[in-house]
PDB file of N, CA and C in Angstrom:
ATOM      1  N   UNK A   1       0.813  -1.176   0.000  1.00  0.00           N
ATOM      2  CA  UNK A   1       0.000   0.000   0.000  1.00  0.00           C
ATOM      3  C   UNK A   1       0.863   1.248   0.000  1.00  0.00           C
ATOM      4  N   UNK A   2       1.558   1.174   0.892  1.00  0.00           N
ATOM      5  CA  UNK A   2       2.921   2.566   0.766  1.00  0.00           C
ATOM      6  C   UNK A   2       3.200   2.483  -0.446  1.00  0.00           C
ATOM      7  N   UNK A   3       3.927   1.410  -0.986  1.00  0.00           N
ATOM      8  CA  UNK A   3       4.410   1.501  -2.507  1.00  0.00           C
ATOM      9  C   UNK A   3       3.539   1.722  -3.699  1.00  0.00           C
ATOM     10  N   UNK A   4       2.106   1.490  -3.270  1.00  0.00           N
ATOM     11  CA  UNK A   4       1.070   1.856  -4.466  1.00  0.00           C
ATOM     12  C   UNK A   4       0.462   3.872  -4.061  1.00  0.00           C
ATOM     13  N   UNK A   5       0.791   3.776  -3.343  1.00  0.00           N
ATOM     14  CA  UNK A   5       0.658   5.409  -3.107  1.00  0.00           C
ATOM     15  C   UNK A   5       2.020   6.394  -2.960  1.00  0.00           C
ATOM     16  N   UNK A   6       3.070   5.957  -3.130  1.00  0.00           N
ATOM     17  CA  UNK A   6       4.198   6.965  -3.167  1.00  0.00           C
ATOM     18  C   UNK A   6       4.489   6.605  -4.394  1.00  0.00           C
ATOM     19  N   UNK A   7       4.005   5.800  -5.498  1.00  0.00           N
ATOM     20  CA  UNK A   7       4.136   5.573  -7.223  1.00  0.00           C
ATOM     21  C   UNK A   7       2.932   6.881  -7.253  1.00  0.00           C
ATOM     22  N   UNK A   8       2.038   6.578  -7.036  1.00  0.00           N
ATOM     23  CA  UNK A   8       0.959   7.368  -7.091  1.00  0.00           C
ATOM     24  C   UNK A   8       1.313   9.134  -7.280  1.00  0.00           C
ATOM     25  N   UNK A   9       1.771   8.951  -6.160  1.00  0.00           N
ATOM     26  CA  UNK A   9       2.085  10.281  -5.605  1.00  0.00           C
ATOM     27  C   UNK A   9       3.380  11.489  -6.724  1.00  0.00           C
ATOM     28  N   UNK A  10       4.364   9.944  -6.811  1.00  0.00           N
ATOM     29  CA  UNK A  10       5.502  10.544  -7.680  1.00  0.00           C
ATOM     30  C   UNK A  10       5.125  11.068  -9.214  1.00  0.00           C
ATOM     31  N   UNK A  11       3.749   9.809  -9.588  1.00  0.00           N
ATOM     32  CA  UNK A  11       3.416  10.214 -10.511  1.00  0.00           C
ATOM     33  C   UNK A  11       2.431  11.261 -10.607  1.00  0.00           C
ATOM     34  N   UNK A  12       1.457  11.428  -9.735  1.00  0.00           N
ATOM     35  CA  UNK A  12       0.546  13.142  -9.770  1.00  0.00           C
ATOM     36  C   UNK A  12       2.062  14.069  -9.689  1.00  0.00           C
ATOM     37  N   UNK A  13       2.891  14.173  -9.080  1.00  0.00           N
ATOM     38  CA  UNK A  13       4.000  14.911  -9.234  1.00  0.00           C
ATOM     39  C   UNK A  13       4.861  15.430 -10.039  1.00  0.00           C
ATOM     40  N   UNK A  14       5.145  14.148 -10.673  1.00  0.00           N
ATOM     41  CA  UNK A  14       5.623  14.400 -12.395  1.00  0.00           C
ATOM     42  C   UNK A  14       4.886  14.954 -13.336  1.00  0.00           C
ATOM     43  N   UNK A  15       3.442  15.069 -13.354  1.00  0.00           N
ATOM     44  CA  UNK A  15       2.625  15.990 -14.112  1.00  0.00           C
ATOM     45  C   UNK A  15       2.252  16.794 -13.555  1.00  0.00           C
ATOM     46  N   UNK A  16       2.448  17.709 -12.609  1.00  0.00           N
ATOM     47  CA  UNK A  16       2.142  18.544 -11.877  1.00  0.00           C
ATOM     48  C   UNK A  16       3.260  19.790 -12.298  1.00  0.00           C
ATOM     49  N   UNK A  17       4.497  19.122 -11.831  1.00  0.00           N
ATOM     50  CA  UNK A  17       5.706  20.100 -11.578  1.00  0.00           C
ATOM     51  C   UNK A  17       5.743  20.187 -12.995  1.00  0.00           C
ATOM     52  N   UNK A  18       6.136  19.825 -14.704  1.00  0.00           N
ATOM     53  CA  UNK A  18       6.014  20.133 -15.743  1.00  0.00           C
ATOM     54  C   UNK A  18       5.176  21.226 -15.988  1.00  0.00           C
ATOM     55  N   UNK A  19       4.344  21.300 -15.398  1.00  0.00           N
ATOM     56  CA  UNK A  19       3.229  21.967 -16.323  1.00  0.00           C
ATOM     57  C   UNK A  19       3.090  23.604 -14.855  1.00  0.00           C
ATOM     58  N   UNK A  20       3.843  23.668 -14.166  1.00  0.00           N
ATOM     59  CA  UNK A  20       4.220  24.582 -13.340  1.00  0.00           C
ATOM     60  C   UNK A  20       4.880  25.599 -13.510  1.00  0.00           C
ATOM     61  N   UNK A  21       5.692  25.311 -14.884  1.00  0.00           N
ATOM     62  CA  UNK A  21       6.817  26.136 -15.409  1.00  0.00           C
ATOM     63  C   UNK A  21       6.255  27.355 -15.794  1.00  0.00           C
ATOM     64  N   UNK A  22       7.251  28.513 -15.593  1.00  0.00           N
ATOM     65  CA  UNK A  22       6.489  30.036 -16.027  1.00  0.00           C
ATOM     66  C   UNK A  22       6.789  29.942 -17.657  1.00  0.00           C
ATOM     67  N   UNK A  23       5.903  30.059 -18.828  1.00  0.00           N
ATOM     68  CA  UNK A  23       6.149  30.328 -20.152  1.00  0.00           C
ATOM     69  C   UNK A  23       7.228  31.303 -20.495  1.00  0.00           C
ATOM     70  N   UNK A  24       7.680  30.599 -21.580  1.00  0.00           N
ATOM     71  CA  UNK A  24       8.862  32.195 -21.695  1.00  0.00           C
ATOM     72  C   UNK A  24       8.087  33.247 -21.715  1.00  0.00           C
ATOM     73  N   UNK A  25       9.153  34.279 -21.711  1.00  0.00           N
ATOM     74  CA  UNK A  25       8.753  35.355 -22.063  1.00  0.00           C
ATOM     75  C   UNK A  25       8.902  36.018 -23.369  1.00  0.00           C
ATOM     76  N   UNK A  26       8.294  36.815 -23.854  1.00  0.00           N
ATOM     77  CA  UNK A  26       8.033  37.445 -24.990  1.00  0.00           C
ATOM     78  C   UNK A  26       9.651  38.578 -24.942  1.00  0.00           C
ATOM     79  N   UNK A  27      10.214  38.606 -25.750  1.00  0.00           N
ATOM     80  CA  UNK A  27      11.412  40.277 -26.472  1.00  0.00           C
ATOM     81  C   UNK A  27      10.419  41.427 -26.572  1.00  0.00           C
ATOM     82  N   UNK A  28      11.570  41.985 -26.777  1.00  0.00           N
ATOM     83  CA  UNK A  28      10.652  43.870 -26.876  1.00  0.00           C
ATOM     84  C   UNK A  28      10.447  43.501 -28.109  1.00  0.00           C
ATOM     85  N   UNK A  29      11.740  42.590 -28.823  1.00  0.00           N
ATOM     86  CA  UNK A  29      11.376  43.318 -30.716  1.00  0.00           C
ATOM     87  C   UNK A  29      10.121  41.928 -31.075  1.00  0.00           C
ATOM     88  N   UNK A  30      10.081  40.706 -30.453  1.00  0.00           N
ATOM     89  CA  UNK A  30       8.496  40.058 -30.653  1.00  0.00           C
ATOM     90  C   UNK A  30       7.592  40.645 -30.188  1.00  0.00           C
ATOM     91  N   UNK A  31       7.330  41.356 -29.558  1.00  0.00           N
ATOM     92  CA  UNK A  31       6.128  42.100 -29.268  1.00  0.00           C
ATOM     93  C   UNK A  31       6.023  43.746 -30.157  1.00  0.00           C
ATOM     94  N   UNK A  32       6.895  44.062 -30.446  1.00  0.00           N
ATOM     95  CA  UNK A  32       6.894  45.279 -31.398  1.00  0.00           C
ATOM     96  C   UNK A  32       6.325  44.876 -32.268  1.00  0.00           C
ATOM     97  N   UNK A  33       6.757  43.259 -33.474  1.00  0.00           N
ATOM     98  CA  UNK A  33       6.192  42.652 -33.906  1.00  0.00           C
ATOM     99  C   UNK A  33       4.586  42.333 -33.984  1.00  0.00           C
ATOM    100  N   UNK A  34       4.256  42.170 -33.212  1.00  0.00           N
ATOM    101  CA  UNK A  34       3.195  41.777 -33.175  1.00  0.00           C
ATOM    102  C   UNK A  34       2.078  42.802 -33.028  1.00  0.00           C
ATOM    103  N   UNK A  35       2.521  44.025 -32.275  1.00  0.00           N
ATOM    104  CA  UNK A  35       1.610  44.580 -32.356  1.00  0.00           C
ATOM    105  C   UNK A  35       1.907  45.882 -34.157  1.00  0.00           C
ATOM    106  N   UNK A  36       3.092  45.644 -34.687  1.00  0.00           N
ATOM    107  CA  UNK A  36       3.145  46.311 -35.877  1.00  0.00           C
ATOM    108  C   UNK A  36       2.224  45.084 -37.020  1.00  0.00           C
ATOM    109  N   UNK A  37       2.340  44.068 -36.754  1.00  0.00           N
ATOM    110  CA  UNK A  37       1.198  42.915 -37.339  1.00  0.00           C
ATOM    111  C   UNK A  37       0.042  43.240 -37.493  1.00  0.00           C
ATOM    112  N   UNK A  38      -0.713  43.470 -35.882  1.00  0.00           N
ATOM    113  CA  UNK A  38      -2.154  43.627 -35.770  1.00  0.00           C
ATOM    114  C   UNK A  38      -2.109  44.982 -36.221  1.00  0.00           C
ATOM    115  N   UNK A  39      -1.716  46.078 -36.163  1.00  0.00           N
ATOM    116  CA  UNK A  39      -1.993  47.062 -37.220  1.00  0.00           C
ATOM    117  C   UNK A  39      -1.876  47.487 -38.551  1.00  0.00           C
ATOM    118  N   UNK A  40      -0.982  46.372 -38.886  1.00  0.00           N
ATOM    119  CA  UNK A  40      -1.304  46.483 -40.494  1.00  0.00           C
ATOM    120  C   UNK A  40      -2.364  45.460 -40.541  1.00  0.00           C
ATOM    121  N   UNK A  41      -3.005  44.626 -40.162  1.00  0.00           N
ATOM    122  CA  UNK A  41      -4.109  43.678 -40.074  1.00  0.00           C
ATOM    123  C   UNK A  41      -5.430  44.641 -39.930  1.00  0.00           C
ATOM    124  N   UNK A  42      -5.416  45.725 -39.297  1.00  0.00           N
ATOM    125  CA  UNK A  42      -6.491  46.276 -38.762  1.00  0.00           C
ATOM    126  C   UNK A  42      -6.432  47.159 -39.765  1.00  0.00           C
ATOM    127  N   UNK A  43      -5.093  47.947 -40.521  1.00  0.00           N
ATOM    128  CA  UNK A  43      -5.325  48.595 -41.643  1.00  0.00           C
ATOM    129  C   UNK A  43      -5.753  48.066 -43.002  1.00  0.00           C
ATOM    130  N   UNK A  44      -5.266  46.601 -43.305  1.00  0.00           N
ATOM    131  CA  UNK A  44      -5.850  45.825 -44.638  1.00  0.00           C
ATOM    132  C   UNK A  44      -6.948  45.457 -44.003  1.00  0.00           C
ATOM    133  N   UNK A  45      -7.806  45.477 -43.046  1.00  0.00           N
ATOM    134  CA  UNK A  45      -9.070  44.995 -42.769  1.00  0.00           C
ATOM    135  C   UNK A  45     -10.045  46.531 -43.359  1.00  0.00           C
ATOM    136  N   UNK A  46      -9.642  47.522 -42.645  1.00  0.00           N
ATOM    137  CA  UNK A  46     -10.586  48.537 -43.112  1.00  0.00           C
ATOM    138  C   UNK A  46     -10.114  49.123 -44.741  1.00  0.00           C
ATOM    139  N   UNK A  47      -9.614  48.771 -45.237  1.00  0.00           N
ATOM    140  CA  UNK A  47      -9.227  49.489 -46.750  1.00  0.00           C
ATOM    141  C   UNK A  47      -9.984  48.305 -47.231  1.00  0.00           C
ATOM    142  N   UNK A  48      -9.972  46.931 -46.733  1.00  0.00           N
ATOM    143  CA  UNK A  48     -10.636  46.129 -47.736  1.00  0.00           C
ATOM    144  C   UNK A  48     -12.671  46.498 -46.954  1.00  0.00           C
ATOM    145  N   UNK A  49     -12.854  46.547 -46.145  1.00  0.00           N
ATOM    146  CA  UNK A  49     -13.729  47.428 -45.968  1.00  0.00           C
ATOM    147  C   UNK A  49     -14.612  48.660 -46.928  1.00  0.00           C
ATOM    148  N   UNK A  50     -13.712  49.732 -46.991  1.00  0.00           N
ATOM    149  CA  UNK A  50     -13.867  50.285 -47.789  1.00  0.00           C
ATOM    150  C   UNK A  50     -13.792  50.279 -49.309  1.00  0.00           C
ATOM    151  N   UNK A  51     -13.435  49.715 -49.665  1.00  0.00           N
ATOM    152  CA  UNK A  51     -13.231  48.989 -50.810  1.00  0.00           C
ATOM    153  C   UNK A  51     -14.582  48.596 -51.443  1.00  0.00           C
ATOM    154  N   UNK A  52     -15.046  47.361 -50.286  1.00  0.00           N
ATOM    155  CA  UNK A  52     -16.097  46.609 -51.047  1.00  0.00           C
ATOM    156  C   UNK A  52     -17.096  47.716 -50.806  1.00  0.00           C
ATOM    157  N   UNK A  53     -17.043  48.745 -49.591  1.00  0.00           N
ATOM    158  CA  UNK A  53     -18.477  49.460 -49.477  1.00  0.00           C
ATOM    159  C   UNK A  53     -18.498  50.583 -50.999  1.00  0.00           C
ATOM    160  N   UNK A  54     -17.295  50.914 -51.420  1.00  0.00           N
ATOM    161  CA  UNK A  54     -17.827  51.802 -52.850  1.00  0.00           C
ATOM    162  C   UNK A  54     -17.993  50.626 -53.856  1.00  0.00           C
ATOM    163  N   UNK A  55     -17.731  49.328 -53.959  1.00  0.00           N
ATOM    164  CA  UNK A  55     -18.013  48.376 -54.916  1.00  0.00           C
ATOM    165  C   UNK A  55     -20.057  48.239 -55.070  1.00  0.00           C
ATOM    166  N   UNK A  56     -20.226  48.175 -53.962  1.00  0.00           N
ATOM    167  CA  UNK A  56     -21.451  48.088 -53.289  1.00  0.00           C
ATOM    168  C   UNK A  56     -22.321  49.144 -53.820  1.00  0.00           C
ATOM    169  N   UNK A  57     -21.894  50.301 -53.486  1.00  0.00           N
ATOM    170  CA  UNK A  57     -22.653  51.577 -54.183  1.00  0.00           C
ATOM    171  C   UNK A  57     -22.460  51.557 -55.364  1.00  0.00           C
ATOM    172  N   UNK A  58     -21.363  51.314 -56.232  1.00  0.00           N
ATOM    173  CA  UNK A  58     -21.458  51.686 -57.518  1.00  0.00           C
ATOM    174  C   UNK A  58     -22.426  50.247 -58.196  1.00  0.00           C
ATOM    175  N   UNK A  59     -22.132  49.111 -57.323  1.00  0.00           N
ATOM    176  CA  UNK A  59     -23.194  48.264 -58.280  1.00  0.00           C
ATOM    177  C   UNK A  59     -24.626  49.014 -57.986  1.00  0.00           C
ATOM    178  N   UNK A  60     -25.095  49.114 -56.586  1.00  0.00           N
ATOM    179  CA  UNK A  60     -26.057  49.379 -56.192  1.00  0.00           C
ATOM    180  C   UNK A  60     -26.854  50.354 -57.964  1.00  0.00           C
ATOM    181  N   UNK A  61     -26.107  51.781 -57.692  1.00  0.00           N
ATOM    182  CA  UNK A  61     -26.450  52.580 -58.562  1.00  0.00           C
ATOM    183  C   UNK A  61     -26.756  51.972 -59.977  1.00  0.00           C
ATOM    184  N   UNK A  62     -26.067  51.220 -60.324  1.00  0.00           N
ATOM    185  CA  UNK A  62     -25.928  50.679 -62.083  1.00  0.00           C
ATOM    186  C   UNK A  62     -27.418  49.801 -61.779  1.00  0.00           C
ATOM    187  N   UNK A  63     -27.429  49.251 -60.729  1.00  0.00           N
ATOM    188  CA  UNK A  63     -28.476  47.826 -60.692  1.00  0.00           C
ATOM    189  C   UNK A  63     -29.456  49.166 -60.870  1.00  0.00           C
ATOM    190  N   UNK A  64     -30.074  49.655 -60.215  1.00  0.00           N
ATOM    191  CA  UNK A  64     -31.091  50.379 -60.038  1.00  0.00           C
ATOM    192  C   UNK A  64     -30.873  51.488 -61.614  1.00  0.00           C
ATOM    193  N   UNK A  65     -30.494  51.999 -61.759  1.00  0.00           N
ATOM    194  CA  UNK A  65     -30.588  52.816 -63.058  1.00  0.00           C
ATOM    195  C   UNK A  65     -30.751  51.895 -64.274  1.00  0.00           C
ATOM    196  N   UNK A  66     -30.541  50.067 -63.925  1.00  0.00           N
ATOM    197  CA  UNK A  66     -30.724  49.311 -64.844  1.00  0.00           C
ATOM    198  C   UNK A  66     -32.217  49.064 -65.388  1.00  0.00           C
ATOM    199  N   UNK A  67     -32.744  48.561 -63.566  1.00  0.00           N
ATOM    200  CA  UNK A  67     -34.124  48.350 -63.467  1.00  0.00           C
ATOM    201  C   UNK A  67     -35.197  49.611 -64.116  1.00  0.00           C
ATOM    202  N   UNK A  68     -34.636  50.809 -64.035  1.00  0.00           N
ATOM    203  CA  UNK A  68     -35.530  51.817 -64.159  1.00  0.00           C
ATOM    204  C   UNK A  68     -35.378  51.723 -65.597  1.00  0.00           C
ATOM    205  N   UNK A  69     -34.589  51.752 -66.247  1.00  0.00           N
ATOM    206  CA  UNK A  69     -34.469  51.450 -67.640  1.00  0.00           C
ATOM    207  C   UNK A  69     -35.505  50.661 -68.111  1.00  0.00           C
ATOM    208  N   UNK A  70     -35.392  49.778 -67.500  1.00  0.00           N
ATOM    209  CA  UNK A  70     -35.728  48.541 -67.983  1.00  0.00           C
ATOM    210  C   UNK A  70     -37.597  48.449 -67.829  1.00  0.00           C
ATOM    211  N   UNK A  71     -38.108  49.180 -66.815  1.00  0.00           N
ATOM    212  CA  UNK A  71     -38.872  49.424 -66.544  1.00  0.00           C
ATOM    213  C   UNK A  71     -39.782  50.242 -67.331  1.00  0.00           C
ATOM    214  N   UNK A  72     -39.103  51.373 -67.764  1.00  0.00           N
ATOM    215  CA  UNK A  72     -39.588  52.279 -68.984  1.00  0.00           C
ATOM    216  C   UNK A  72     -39.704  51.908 -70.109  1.00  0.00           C
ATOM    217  N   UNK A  73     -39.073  50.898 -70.460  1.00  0.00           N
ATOM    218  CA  UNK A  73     -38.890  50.068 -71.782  1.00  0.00           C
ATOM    219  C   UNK A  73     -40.247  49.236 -71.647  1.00  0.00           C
ATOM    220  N   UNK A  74     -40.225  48.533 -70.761  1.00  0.00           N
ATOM    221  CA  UNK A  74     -41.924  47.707 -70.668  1.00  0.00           C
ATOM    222  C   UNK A  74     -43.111  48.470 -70.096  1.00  0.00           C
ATOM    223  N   UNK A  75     -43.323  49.690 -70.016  1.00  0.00           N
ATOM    224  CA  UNK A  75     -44.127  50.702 -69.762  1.00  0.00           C
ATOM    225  C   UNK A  75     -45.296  50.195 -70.779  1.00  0.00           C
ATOM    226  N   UNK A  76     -46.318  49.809 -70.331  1.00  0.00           N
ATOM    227  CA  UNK A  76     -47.420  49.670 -71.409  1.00  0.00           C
ATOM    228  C   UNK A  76     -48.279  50.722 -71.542  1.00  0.00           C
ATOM    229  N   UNK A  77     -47.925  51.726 -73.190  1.00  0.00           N
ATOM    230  CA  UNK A  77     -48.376  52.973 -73.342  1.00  0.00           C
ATOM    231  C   UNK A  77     -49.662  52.884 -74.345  1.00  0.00           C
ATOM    232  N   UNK A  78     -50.391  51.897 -74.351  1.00  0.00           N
ATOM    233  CA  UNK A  78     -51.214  51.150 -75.454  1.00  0.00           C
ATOM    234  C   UNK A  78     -52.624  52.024 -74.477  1.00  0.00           C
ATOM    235  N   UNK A  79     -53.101  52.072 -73.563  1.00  0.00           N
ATOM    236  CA  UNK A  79     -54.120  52.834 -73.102  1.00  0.00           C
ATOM    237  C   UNK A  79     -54.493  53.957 -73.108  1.00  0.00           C
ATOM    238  N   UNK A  80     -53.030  54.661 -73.165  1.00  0.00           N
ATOM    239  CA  UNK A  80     -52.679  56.190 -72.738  1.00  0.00           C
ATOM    240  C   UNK A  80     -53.261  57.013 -74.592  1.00  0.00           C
ATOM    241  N   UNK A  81     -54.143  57.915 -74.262  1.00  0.00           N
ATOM    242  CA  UNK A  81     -54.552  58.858 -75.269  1.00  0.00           C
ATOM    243  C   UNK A  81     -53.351  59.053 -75.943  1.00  0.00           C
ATOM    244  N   UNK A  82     -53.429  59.475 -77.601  1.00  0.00           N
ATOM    245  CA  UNK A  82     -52.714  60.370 -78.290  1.00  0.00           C
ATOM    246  C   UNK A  82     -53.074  61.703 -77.786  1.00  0.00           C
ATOM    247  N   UNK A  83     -52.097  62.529 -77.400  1.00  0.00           N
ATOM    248  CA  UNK A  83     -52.184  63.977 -78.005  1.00  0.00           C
ATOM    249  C   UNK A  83     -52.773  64.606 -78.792  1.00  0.00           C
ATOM    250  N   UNK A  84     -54.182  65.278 -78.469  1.00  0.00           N
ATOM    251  CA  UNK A  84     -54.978  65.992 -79.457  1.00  0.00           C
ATOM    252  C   UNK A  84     -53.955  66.806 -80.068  1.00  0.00           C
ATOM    253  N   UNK A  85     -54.549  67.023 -81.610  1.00  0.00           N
ATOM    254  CA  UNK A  85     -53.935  68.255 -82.130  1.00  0.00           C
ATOM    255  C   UNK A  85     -54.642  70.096 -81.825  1.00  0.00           C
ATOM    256  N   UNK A  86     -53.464  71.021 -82.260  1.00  0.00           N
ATOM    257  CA  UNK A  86     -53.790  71.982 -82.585  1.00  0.00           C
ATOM    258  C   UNK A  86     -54.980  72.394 -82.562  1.00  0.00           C
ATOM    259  N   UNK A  87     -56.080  73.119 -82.160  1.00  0.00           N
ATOM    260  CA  UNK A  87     -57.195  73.959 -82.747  1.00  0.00           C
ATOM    261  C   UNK A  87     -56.409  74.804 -83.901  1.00  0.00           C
ATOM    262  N   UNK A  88     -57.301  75.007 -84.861  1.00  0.00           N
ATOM    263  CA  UNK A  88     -57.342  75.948 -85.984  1.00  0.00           C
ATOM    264  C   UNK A  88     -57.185  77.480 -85.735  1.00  0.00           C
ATOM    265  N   UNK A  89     -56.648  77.993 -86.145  1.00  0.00           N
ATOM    266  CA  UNK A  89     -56.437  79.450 -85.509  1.00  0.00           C
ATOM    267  C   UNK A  89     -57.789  80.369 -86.513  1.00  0.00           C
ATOM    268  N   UNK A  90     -58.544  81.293 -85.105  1.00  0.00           N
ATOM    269  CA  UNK A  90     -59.768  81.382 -86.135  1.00  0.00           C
ATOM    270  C   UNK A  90     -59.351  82.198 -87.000  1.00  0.00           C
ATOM    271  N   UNK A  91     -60.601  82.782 -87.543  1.00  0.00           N
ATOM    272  CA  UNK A  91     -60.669  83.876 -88.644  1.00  0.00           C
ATOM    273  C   UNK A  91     -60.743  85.172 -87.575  1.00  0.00           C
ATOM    274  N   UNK A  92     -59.123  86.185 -87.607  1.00  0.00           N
ATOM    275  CA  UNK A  92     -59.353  87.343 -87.321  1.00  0.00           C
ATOM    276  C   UNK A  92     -59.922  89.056 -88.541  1.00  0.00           C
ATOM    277  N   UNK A  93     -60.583  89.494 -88.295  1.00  0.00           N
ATOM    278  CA  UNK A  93     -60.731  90.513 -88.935  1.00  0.00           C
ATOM    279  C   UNK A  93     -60.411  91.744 -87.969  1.00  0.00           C
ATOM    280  N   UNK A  94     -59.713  92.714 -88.025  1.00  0.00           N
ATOM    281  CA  UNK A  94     -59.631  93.747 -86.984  1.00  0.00           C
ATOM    282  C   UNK A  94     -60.786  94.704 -87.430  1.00  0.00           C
ATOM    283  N   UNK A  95     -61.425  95.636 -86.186  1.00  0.00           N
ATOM    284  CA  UNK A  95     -62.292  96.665 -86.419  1.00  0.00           C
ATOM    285  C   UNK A  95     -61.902  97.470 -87.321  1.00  0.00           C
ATOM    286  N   UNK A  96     -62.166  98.161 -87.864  1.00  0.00           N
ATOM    287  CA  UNK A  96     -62.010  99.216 -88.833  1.00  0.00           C
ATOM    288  C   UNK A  96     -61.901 100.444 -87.829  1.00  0.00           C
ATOM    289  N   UNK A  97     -60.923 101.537 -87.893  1.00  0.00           N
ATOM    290  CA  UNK A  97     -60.512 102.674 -87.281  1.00  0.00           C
ATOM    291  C   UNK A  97     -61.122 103.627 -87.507  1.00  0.00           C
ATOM    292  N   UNK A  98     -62.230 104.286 -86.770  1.00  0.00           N
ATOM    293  CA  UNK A  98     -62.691 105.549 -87.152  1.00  0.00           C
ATOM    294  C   UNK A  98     -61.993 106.902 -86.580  1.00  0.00           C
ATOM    295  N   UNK A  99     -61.218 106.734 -85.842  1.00  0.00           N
ATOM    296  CA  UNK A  99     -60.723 108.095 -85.429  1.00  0.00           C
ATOM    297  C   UNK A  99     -59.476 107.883 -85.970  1.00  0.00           C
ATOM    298  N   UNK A 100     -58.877 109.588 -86.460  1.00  0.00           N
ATOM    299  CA  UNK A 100     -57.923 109.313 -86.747  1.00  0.00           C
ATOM    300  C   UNK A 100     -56.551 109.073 -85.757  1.00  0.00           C
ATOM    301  N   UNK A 101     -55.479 108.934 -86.124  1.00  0.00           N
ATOM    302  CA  UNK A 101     -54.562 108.872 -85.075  1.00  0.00           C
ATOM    303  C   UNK A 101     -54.483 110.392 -84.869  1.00  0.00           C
ATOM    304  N   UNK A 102     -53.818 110.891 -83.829  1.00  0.00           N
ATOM    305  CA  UNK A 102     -52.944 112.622 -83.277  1.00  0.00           C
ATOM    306  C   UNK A 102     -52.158 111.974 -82.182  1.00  0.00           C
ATOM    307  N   UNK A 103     -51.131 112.912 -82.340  1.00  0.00           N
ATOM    308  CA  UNK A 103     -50.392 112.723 -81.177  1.00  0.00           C
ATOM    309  C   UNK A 103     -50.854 113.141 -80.257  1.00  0.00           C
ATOM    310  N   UNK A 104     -49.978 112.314 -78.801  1.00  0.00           N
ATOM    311  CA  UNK A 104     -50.964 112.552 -77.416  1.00  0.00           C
ATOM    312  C   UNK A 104     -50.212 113.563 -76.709  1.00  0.00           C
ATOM    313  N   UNK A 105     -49.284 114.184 -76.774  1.00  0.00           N
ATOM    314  CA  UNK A 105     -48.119 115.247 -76.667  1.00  0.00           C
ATOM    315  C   UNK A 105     -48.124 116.222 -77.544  1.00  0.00           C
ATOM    316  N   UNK A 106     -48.363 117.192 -77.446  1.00  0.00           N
ATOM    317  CA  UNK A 106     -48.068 118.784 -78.928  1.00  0.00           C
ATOM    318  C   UNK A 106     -46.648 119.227 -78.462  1.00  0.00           C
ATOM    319  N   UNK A 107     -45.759 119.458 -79.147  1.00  0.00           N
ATOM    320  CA  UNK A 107     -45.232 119.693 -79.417  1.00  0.00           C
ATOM    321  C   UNK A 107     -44.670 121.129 -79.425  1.00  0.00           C
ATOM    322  N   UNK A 108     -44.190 122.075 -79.099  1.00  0.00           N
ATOM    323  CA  UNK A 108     -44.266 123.133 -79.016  1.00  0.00           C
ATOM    324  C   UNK A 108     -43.037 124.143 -79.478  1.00  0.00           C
ATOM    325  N   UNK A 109     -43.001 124.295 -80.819  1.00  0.00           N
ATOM    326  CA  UNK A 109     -41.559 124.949 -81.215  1.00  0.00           C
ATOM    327  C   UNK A 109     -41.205 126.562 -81.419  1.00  0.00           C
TER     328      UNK A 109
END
């Protein structure tokens, strides 16, 4: 029994003390690294960002100026009146002038 519990023991021990160890540690210039990484990561994340959002609008626009096109083209104008024409322009005769003209100012020389 001693010998089945100090095996025991040595062995919870041997996996114990391994896994106790402090991890290395990180350099100044791996961690400069890494964080010059995540910011060019965070800068190709938003340029590709931006990117697809004007891809987006410019399809957007084409799709929609497509549809409207396309829309006007199948416009069914088969109900819609022609355009009356013109009336005839009537018959003018002007009055006949009985007074004569005079000037409305005399003149005085």
């Amino acid at each position: 029994m001693k010998r089945l519990s100090l095996l025991l023991l040595f062995l919870i021990a041997g996996f114990i003390i391994p896994s106790c160890k402090k991890p290395p540690s990180k350099t100044k210039a791996e961690v400069v690294q890494e964080r010059l990484n995540d910011r060019l990561k965070r800068w190709k994340d938003g340029v590709n960002r931006n990117c697809k959002k004007r891809v987006m609008e410019t399809a957007v626009t084409i799709v929609d100026s497509t549809l409207l096109a396309n829309a006007r083209l199948k416009r069914d104008t088969s109900d819609i009146p022609a355009i009356p024409p013109r009336p005839a322009k009537p018959d003018f005769t002007p009055p006949e002038d009985s007074i004569p003209v005079k000037p409305i100012l005399e003149e005085n020389n």
